[in-house]
Protein backbone atom coordinates (compact mmCIF):
# COMPACT_ATOMS: atom_id res chain seq x y z
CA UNK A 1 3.44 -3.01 -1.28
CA UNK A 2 7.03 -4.08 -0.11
CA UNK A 3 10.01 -3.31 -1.66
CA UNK A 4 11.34 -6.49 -4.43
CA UNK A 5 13.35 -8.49 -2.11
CA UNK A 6 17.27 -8.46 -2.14
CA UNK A 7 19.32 -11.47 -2.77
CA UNK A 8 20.18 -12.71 0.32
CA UNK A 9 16.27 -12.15 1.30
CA UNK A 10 15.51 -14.29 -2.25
CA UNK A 11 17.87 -17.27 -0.88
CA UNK A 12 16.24 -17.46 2.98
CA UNK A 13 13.05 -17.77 1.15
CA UNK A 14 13.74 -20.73 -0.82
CA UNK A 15 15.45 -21.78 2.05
CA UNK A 16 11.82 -20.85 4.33
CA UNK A 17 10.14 -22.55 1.15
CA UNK A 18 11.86 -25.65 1.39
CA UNK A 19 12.15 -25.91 5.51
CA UNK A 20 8.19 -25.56 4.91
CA UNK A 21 8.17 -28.13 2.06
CA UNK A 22 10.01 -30.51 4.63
CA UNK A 23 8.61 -29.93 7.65
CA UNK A 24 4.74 -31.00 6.24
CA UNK A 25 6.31 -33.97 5.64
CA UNK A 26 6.44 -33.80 1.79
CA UNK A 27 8.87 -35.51 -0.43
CA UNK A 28 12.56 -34.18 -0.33
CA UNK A 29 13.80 -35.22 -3.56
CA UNK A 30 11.07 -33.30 -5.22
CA UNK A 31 13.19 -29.69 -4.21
CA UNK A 32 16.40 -30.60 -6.69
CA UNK A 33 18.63 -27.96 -7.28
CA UNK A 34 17.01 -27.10 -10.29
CA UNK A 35 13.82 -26.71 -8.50
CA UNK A 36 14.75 -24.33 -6.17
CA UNK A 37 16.12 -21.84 -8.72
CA UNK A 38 13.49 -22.23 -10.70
CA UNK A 39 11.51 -21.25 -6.80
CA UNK A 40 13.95 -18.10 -6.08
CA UNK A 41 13.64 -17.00 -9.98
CA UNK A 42 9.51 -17.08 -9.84
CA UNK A 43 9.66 -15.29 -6.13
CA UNK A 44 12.17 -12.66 -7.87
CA UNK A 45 9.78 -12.01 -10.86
CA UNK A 46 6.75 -12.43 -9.61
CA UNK A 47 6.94 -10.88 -6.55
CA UNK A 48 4.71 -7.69 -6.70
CA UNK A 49 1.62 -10.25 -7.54
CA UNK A 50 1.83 -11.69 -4.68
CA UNK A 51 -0.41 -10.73 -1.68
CA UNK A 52 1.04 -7.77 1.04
CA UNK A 53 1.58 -11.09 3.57
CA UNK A 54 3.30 -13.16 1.23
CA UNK A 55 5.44 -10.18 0.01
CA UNK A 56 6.06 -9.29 3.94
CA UNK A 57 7.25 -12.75 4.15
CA UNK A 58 9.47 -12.89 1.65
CA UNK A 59 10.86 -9.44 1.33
CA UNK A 60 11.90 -10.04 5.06
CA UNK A 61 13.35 -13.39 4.02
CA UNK A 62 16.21 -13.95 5.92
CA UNK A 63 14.31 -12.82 9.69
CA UNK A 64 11.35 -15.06 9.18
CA UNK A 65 12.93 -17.39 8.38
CA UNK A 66 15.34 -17.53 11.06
CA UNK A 67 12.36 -16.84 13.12
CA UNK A 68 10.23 -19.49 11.93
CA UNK A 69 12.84 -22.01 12.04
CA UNK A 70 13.25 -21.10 15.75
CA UNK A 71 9.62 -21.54 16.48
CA UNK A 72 9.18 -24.53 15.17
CA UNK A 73 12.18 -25.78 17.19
CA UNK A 74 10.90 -24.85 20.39
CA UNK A 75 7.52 -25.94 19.49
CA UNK A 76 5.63 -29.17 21.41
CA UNK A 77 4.22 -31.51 18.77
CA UNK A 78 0.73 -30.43 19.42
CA UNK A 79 2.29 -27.10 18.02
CA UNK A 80 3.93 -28.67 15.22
CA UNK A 81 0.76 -29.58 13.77
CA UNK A 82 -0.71 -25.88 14.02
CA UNK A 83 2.13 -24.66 12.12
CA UNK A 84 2.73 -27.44 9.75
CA UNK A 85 -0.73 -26.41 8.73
CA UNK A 86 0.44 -22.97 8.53
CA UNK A 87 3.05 -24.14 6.10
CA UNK A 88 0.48 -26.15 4.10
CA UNK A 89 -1.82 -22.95 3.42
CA UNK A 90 1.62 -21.25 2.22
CA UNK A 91 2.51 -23.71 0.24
CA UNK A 92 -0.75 -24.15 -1.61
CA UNK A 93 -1.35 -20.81 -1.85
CA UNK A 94 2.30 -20.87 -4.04
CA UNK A 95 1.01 -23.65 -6.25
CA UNK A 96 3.55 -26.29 -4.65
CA UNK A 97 0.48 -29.24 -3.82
CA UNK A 98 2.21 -32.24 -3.14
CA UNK A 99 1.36 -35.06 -5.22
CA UNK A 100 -1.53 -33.11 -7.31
CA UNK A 101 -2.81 -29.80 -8.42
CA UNK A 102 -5.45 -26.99 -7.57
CA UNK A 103 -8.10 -29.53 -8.31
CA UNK A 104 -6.50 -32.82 -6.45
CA UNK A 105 -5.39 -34.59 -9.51
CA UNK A 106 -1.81 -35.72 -9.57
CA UNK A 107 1.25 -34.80 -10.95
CA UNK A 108 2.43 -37.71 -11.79
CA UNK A 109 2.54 -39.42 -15.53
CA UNK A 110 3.41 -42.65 -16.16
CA UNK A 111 4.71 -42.98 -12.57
CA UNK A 112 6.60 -40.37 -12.70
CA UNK A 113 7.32 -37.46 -9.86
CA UNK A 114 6.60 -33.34 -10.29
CA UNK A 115 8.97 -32.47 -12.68
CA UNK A 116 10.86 -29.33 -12.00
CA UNK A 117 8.78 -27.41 -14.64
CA UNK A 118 5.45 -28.72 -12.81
CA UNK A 119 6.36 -27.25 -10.10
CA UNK A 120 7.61 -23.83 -11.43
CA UNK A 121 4.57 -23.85 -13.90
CA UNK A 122 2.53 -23.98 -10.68
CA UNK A 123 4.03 -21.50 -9.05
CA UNK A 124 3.50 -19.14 -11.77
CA UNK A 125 0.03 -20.37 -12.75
CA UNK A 126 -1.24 -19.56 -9.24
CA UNK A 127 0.33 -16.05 -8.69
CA UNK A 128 -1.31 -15.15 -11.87
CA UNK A 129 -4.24 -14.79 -10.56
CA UNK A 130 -5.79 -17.37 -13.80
CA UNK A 131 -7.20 -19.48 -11.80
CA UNK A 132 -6.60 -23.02 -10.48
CA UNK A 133 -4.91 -25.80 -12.35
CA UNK A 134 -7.88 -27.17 -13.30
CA UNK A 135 -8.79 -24.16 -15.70
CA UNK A 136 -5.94 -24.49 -17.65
């Protein structure tokens, strides 16, 4: 177990969160301002449920991602696409699916994108441990 992170760890991790979100390829509007405190306010509180990597990840916030960052700027494209994949397994393992849930079916309702509370509900949801979003 790792130590709850401190706040400038909490911000690089939204910050590594949303550099992930981006780099994938996935929809920037989706990570609003609202979204992304809703992101550092989940990582703060739910932070000793999450697995020893994940909590080495974030704890450490502000390195990896500085590290990270780095690598994927000195990466080839061939590269890219390892880690982007990388970033996808992250991602889903935090809940944040773009475009649909645990069980592929999509956020949106009548037409509409994730709403902030989607995405936070997700978040939380998954590092439950209650299953996927289809069992709720």
């Amino acid at each position: 177990m790792f130590k709850q992170p401190i706040d400038a760890d909490l911000d690089a991790s939204v910050e590594l969160i949303t550099f992930m979100w981006l780099a994938t390829g996935n929809d920037p509007n989706s990570m609003t301002r609202e979204a992304l405190a809703v992101m550092r306010l989940l990582l703060a509180q739910n932070f000793n449920q999450l697995s020893p990597e994940l909590q080495s990840l974030f704890a450490n916030g502000r390195a990896n991602n500085s590290a990270i960052q780095a690598e994927w700027q000195a990466a080839d494209p061939m590269q890219r696409m390892a880690i982007a994949q990388q970033f996808q397994l992250v991602l889903a393992v935090l809940g944040l699916v773009p475009g649909g849930g645990g069980d592929g079916t999509s956020y949106e309702s009548s037409g509409e994108s994730a709403t902030n509370a989607d995405i936070a509900s997700n978040i939380a949801w998954n590092n439950s441990g209650a299953g996927d979003w289809s069992s709720r």
